[in-house]
C-alpha atoms as a PDB file:
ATOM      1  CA  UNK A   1     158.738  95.900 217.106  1.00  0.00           C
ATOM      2  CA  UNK A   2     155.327  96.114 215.524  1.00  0.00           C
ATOM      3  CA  UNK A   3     154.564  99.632 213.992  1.00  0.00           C
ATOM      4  CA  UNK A   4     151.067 100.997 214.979  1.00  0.00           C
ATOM      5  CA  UNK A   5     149.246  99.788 211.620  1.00  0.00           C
ATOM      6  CA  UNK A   6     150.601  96.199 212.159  1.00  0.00           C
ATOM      7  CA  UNK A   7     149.215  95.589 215.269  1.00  0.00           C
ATOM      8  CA  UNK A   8     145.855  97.359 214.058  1.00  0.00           C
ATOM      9  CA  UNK A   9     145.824  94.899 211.254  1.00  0.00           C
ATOM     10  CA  UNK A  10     147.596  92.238 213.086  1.00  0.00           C
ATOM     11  CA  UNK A  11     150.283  91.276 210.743  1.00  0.00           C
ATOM     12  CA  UNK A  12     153.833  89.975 210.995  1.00  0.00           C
ATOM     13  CA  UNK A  13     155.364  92.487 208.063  1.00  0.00           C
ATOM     14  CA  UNK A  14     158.503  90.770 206.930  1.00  0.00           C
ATOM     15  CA  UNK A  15     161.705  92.655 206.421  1.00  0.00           C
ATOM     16  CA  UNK A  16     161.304  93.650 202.965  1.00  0.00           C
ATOM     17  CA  UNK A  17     157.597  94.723 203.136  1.00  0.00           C
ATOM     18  CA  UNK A  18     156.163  98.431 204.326  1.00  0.00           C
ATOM     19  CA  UNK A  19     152.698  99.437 205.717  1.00  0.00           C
ATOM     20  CA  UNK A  20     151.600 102.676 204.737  1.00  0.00           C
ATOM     21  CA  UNK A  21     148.677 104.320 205.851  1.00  0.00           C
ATOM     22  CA  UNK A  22     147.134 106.902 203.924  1.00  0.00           C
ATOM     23  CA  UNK A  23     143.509 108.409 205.808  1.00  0.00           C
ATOM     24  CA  UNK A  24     141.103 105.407 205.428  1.00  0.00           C
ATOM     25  CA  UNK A  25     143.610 103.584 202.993  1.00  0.00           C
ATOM     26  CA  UNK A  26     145.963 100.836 203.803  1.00  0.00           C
ATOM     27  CA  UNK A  27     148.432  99.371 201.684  1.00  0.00           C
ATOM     28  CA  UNK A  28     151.035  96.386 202.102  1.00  0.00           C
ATOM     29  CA  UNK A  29     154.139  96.855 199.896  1.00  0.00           C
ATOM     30  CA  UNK A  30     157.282  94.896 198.963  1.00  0.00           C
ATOM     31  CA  UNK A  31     160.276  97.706 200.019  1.00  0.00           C
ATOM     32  CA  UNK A  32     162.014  97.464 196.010  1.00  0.00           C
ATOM     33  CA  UNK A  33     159.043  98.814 194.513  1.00  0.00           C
ATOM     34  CA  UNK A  34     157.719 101.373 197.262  1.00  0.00           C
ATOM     35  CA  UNK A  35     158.959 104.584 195.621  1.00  0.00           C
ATOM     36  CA  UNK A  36     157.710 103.696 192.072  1.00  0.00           C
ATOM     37  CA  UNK A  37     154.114 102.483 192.880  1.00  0.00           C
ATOM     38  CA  UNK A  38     154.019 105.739 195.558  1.00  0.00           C
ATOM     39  CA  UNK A  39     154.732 108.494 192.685  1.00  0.00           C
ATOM     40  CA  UNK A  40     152.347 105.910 189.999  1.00  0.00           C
ATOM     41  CA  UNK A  41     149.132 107.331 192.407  1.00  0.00           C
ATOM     42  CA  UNK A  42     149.115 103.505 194.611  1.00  0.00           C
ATOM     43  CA  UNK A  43     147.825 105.390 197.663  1.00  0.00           C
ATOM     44  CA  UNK A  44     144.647 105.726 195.226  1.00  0.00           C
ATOM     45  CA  UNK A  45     144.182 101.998 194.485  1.00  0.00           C
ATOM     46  CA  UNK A  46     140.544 102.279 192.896  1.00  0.00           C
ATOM     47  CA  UNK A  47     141.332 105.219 190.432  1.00  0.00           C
ATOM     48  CA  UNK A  48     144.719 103.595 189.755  1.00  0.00           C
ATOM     49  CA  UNK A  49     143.177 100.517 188.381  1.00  0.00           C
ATOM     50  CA  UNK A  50     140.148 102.164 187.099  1.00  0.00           C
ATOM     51  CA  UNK A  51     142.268 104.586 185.197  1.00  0.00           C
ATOM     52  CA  UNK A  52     144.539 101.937 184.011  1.00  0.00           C
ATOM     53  CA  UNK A  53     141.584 100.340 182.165  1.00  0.00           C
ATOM     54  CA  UNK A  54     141.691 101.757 178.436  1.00  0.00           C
ATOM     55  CA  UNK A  55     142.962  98.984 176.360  1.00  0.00           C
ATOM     56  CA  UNK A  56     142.268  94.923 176.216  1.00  0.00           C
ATOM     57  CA  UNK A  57     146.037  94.277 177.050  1.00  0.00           C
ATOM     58  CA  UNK A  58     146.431  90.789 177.362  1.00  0.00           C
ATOM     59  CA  UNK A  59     143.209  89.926 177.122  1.00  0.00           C
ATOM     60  CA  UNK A  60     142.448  90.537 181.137  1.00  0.00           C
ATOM     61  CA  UNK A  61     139.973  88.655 182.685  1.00  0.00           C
ATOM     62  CA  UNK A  62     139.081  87.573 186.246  1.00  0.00           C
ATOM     63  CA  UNK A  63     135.904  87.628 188.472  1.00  0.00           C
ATOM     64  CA  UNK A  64     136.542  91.380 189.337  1.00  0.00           C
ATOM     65  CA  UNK A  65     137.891  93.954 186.969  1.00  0.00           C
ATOM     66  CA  UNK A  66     141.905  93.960 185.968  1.00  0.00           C
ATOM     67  CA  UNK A  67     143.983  96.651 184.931  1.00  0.00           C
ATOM     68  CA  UNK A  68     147.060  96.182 182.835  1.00  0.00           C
ATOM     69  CA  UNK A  69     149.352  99.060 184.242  1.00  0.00           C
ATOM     70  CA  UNK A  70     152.998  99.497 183.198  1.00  0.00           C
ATOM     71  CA  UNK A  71     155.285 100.329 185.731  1.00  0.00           C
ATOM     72  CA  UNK A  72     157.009 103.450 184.059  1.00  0.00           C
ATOM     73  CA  UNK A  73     160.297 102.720 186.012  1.00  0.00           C
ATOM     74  CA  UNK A  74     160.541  99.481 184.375  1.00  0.00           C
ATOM     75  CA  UNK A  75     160.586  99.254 180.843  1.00  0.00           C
ATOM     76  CA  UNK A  76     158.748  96.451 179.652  1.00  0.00           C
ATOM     77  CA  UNK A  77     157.142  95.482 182.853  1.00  0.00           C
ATOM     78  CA  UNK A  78     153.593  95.837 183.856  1.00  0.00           C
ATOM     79  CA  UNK A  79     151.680  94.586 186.792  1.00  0.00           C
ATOM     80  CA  UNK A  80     147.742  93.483 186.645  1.00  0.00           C
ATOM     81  CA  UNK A  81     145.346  95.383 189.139  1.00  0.00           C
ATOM     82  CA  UNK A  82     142.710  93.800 190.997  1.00  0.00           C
ATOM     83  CA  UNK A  83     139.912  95.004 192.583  1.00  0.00           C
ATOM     84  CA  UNK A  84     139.024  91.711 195.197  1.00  0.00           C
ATOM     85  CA  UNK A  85     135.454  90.291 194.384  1.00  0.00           C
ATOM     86  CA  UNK A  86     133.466  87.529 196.499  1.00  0.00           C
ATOM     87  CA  UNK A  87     132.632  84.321 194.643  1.00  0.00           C
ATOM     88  CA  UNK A  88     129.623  81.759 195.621  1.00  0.00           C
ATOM     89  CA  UNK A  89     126.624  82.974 196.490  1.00  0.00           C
ATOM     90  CA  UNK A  90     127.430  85.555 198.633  1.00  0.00           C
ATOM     91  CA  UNK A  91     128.492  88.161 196.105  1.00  0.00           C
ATOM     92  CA  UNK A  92     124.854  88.079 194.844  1.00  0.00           C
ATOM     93  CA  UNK A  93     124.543  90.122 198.085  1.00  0.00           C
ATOM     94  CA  UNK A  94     127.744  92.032 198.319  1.00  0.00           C
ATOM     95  CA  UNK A  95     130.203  91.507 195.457  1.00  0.00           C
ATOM     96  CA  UNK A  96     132.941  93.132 196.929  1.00  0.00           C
ATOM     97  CA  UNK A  97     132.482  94.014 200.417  1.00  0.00           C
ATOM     98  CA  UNK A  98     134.770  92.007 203.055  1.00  0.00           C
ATOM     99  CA  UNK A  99     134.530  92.031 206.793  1.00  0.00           C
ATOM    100  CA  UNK A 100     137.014  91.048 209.607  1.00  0.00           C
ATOM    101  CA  UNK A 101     140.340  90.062 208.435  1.00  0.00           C
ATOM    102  CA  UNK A 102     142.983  91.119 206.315  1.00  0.00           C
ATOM    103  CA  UNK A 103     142.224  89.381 202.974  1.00  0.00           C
ATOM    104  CA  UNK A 104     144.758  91.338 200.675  1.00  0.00           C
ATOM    105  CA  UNK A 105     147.865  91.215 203.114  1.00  0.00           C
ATOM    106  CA  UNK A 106     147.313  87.870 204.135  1.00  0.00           C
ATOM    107  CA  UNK A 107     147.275  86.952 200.449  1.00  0.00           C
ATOM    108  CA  UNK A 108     150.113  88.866 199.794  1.00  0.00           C
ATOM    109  CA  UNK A 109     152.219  87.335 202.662  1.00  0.00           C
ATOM    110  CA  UNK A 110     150.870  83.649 201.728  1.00  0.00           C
ATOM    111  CA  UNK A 111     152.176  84.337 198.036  1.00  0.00           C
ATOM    112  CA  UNK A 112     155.627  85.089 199.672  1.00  0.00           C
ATOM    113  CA  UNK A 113     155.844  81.524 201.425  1.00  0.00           C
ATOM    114  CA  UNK A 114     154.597  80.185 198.318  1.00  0.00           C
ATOM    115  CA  UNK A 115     157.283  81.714 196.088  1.00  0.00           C
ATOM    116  CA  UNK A 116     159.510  80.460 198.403  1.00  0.00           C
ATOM    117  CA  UNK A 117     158.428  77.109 198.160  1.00  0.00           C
ATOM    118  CA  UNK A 118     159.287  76.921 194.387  1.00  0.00           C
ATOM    119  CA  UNK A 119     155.714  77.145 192.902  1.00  0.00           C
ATOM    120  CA  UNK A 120     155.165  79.363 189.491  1.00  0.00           C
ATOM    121  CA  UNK A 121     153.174  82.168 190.447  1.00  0.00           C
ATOM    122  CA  UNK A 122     152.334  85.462 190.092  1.00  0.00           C
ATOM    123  CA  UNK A 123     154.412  88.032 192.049  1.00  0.00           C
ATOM    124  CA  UNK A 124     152.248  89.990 194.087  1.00  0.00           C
ATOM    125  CA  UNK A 125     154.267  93.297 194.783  1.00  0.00           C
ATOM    126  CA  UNK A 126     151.102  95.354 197.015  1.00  0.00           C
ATOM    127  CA  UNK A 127     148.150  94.653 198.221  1.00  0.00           C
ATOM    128  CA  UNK A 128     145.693  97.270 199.853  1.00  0.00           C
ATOM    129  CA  UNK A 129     142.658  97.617 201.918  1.00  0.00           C
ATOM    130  CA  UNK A 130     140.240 100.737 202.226  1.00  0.00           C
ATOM    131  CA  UNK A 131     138.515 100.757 204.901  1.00  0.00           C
ATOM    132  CA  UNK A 132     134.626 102.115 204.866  1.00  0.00           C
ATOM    133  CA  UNK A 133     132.661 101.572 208.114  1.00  0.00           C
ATOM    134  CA  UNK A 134     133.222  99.623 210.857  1.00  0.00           C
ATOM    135  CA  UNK A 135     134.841  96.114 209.886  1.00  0.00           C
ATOM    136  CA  UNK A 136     133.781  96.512 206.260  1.00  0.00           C
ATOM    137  CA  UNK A 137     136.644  97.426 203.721  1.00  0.00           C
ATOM    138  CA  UNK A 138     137.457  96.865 199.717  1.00  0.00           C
ATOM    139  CA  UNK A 139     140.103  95.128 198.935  1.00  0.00           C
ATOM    140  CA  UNK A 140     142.966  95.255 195.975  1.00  0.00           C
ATOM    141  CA  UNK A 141     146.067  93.339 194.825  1.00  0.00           C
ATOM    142  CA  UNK A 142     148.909  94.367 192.386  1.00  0.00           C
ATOM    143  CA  UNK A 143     150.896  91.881 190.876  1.00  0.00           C
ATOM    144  CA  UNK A 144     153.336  91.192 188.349  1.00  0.00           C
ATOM    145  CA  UNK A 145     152.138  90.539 184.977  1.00  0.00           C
ATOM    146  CA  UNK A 146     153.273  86.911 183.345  1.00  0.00           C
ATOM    147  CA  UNK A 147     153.571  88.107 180.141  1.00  0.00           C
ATOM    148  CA  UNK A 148     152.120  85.938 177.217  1.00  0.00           C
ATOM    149  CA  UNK A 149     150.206  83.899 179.589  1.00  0.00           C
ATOM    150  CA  UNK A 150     146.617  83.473 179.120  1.00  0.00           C
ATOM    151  CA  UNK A 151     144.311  81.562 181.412  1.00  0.00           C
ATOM    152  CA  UNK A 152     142.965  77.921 180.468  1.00  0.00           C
ATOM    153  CA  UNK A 153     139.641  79.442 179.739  1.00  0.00           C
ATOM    154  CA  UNK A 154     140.927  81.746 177.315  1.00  0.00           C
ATOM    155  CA  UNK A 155     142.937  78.963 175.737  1.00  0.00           C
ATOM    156  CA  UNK A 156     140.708  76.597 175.486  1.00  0.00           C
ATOM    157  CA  UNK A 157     138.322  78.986 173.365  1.00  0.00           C
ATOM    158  CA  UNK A 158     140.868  80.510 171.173  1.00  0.00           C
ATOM    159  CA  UNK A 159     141.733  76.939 170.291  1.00  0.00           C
ATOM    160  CA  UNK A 160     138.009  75.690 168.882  1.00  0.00           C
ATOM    161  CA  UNK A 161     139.151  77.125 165.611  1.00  0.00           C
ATOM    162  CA  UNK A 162     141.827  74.706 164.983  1.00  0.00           C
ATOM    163  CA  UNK A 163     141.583  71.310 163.117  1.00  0.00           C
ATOM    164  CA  UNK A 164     140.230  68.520 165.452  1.00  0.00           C
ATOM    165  CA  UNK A 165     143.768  66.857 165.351  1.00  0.00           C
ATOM    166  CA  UNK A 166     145.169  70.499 166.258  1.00  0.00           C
ATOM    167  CA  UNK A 167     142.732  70.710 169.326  1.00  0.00           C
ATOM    168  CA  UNK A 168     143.268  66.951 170.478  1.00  0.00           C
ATOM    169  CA  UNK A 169     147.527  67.526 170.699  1.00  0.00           C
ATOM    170  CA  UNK A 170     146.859  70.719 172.508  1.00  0.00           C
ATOM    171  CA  UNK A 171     144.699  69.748 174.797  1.00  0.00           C
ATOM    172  CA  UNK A 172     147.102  66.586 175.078  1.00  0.00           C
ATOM    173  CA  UNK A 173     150.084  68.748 176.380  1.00  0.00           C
ATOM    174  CA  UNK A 174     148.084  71.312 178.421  1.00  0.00           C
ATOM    175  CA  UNK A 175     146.978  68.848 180.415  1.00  0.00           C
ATOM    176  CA  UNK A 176     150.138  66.895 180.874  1.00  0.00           C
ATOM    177  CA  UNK A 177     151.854  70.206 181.885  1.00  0.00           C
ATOM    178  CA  UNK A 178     148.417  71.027 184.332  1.00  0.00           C
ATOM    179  CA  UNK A 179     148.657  67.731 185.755  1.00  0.00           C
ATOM    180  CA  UNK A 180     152.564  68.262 186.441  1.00  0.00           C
ATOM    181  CA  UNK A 181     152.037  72.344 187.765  1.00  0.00           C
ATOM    182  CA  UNK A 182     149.278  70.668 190.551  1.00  0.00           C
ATOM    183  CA  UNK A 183     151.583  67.526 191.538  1.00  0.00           C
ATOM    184  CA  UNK A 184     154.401  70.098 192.410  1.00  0.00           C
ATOM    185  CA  UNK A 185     152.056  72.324 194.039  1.00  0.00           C
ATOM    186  CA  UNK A 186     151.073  69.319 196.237  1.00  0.00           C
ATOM    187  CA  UNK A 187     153.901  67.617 197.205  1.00  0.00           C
ATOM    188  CA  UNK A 188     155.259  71.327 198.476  1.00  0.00           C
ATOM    189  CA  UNK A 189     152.246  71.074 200.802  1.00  0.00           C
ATOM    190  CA  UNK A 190     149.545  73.624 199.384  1.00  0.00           C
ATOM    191  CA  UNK A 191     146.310  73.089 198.898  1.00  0.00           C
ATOM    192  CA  UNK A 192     144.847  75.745 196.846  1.00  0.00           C
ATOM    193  CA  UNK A 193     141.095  76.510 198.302  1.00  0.00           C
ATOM    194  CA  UNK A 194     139.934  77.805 194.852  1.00  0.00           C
ATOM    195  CA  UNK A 195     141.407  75.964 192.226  1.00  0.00           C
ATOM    196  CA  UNK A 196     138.921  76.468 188.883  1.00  0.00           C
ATOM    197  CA  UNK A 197     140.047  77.004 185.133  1.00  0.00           C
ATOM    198  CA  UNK A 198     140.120  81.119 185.499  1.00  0.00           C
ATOM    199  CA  UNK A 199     143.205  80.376 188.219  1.00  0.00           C
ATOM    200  CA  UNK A 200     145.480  78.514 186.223  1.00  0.00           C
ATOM    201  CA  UNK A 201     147.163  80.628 183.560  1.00  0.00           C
ATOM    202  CA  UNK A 202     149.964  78.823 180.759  1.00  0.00           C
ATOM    203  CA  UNK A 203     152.052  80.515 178.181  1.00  0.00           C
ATOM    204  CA  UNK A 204     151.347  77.672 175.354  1.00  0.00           C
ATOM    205  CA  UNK A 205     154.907  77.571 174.008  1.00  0.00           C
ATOM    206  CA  UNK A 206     155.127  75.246 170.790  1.00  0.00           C
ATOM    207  CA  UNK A 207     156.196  72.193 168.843  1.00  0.00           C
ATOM    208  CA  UNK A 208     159.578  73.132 170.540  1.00  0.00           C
ATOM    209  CA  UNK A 209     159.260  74.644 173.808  1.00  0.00           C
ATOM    210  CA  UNK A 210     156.714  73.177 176.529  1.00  0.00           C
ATOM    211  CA  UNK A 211     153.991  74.895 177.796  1.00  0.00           C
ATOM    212  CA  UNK A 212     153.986  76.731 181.403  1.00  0.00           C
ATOM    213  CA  UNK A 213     151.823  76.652 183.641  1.00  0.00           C
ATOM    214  CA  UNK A 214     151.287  79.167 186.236  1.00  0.00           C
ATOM    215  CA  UNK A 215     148.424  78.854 189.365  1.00  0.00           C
ATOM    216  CA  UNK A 216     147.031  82.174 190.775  1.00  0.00           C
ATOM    217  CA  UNK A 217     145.118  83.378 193.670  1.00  0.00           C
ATOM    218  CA  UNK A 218     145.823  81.570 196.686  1.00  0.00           C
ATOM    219  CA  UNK A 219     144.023  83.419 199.009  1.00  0.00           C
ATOM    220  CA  UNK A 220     141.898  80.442 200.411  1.00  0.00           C
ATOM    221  CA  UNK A 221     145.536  78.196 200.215  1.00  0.00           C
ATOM    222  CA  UNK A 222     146.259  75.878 203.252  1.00  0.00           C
ATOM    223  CA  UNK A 223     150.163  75.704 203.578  1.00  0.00           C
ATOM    224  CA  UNK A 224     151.133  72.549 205.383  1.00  0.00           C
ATOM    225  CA  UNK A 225     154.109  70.444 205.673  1.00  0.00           C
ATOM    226  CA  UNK A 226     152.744  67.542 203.853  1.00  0.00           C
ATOM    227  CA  UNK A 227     148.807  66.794 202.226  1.00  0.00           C
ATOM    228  CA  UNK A 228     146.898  63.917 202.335  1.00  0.00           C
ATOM    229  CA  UNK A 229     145.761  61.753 200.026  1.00  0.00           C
ATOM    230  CA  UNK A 230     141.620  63.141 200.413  1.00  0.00           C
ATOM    231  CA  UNK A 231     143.318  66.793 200.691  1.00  0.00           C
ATOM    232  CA  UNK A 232     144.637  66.265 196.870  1.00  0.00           C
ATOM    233  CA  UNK A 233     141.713  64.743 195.877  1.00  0.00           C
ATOM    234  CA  UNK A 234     139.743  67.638 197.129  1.00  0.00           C
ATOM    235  CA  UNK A 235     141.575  70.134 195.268  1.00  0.00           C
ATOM    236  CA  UNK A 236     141.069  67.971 192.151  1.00  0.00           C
ATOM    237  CA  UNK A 237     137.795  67.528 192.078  1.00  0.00           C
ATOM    238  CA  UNK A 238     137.238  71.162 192.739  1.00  0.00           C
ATOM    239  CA  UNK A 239     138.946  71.922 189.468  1.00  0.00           C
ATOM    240  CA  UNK A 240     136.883  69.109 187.345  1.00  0.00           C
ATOM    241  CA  UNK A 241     133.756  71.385 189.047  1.00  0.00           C
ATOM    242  CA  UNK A 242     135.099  74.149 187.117  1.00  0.00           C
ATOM    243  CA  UNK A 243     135.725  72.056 184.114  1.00  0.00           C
ATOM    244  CA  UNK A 244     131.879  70.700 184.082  1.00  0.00           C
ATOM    245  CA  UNK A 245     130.594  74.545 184.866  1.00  0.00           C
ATOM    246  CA  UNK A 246     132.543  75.314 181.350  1.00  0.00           C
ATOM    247  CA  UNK A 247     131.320  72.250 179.402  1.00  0.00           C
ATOM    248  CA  UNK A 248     127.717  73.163 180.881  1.00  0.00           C
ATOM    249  CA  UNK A 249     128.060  76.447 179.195  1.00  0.00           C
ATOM    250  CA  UNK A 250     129.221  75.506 175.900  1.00  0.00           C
ATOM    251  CA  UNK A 251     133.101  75.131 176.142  1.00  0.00           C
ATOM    252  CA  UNK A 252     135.119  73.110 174.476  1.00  0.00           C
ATOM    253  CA  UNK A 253     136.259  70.593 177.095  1.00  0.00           C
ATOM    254  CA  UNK A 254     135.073  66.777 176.846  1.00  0.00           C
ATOM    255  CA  UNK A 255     134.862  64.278 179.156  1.00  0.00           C
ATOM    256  CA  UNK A 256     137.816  62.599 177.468  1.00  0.00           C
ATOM    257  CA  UNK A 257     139.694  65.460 178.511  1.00  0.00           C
ATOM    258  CA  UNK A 258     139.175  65.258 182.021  1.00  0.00           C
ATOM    259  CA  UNK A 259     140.167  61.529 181.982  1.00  0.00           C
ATOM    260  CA  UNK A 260     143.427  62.483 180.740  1.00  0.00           C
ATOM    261  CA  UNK A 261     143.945  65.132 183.045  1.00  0.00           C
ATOM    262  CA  UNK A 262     143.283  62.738 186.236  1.00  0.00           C
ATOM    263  CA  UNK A 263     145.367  59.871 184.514  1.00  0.00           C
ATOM    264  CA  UNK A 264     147.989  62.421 184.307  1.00  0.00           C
ATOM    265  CA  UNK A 265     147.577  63.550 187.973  1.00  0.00           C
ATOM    266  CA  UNK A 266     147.598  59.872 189.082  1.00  0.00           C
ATOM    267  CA  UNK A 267     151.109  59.317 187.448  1.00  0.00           C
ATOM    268  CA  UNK A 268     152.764  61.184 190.115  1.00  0.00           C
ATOM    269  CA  UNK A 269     150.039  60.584 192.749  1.00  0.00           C
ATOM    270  CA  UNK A 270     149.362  56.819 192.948  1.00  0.00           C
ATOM    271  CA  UNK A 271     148.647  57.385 196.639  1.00  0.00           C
ATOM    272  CA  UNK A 272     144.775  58.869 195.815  1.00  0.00           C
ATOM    273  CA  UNK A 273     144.345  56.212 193.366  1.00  0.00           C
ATOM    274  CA  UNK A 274     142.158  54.295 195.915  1.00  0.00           C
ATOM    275  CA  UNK A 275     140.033  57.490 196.922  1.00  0.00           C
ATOM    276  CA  UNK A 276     140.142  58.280 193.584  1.00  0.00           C
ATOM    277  CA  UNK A 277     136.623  55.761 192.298  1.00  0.00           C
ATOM    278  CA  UNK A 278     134.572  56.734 195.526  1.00  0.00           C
ATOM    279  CA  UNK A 279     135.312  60.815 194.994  1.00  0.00           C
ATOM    280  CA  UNK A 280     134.185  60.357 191.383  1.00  0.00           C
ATOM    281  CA  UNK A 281     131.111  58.407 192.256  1.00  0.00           C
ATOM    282  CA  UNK A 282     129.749  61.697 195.012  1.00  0.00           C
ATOM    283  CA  UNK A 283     131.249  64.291 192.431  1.00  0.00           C
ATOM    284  CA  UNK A 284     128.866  62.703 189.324  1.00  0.00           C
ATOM    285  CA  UNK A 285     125.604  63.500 191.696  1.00  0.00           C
ATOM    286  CA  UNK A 286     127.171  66.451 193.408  1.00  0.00           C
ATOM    287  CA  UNK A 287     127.838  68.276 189.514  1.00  0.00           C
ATOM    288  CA  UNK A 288     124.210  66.665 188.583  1.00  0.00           C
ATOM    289  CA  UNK A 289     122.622  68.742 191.047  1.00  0.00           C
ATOM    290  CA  UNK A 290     125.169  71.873 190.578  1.00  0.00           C
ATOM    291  CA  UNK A 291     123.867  71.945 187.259  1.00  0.00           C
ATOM    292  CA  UNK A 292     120.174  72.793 188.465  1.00  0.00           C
ATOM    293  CA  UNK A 293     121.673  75.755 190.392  1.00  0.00           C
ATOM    294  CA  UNK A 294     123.868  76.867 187.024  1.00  0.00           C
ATOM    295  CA  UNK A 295     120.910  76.715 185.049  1.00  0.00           C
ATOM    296  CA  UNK A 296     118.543  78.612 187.598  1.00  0.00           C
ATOM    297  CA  UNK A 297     121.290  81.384 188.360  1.00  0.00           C
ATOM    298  CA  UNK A 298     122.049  82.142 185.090  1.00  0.00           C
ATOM    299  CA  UNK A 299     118.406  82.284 183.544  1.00  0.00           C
ATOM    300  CA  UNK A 300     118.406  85.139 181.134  1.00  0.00           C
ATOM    301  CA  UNK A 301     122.173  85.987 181.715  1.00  0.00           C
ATOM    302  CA  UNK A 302     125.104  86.173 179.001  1.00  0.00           C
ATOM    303  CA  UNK A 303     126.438  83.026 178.870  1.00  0.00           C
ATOM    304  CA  UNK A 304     130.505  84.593 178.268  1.00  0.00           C
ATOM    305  CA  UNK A 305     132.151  81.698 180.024  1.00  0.00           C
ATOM    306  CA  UNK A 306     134.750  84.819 180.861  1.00  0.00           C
ATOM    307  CA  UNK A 307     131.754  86.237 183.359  1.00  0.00           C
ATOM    308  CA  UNK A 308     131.108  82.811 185.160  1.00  0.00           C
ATOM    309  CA  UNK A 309     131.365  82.880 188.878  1.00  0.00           C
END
């Protein structure tokens, strides 16, 4: 049977998940760390990750702000805070202001199926939801931290200090190990709705140990039994978007790059090689005229590729 808040929110809580509610404050949270993230202030999720905030562990950085809090129970584990932001245009008129729904738990639940589909993630362990008038509510997530992992923006800027031969192997096996992460996350059925450079994280390894590759924030994800060939496509040529937004802004991505990454994807995926030429032929004018709309957005802004949308 459905407990009050459930039906409110219209969930299906699985077994091994609670929701608590707390005045105007909901929060989703898996049952083995209820007692810990209850006496850590959780029931408080904005001054918990605003408090949480005094240090540049890890080098944090998303579209909204990220805490890096330990979880005192657990020594040597930390989770990452975030406070849920809107991307596109509408966060030019409210950055983090949702209505209708139940974006946090329904992430939270999605990342459960998708854990239990095999894909490397990021364990989210509570989501919550504070409610402020009407439909309108904030939203925050708390997940496990995957230590040593930076995300590809990150990477690929720490790297422009290296030799060009240095860069060009890097690169080389990033994008091998990229290509391989999306490939497994497609033949499991999931098409991630947001798939850009900030959402892919990797833990470089070295001349001896691969690198891994972790995808993040699947809270636009389709889960289906099997995707189609224009599905996969999709999801790729969302992520060369991001790639072009980075190169527009000074990163250090070529177009070279991006060949390798698709001739990497296509390896496992010869079934969108024939969708493949007529995508790339609308995605050339469709990033032509995204780059008027870069330019004209960020007139006069920085240009930290770590704040880009």
């Amino acid at each position: 049977m459905l407990s009050k808040a459930s039906k409110e929110h219209r969930l299906v809580i699985p077994v091994s998940f609670s929701l608590i509610e707390n005045g105007r404050v909901t929060i989703l949270i898996k049952n083995e760390y209820k007692l810990e993230l209850l006496k850590q202030g959780i029931l408080n999720p904005r001054q918990l990750i605003t408090g949480s905030r005094t240090s540049d562990h890890n080098q944090l950085r998303g579209r909204g702000p990220l805490s890096s809090i330990p979880l005192e129970e657990k020594r040597g584990v930390r989770m990452v805070g975030k406070h849920c932001m809107r991307g596109g245009l509408i966060r030019y008129l409210t950055s983090d202001i949702f209505w209708a729904g139940n974006r946090p738990f329904e992430e939270m639940i999605a990342n459960r199926a998708i854990l239990g589909r095999g894909i490397k993630t990021a364990e989210i362990i509570a989501a919550a939801q504070q409610r402020l008038f009407g439909p309108f509510y904030r939203g925050y997530l708390f997940s496990r931290e995957l230590s040593g992992c930076v995300d590809l923006i990150t990477y690929f800027d720490a790297i422009r200090k290296r030799t060009p031969e240095q860069r060009y192997r890097a690169k080389a096996h990033i994008f091998e190990a990229v290509a391989a992460a999306f490939t497994t996350m497609h033949r499991c059925g999931i098409y991630h709705g947001d798939l850009h450079l900030k959402n892919v994280l990797i833990r470089p390894g070295n001349a001896a140990v691969p690198p891994e590759v972790y995808l993040i924030d699947f809270d636009k994800a389709v889960l289906k039994a099997q995707l189609s060939p224009r599905e996969k496509i999709r999801n790729l040529v969302r992520f060369n978007r991001s790639i072009e937004k980075y190169r527009f802004y000074g990163g250090g991505i070529t177009s070279t790059d991006q060949l390798k990454l698709c001739r990497a994807y296509l390896k496992g995926n010869s079934d969108v090689e024939p969708l493949l030429l007529k995508a790339m032929k609308r995605y050339r004018l469709m990033v032509r005229l995204r780059r008027l709309t870069w330019g004209v957005r960020t007139r006069g802004m920085s240009k930290d590729s770590h704040a880009l949308p």
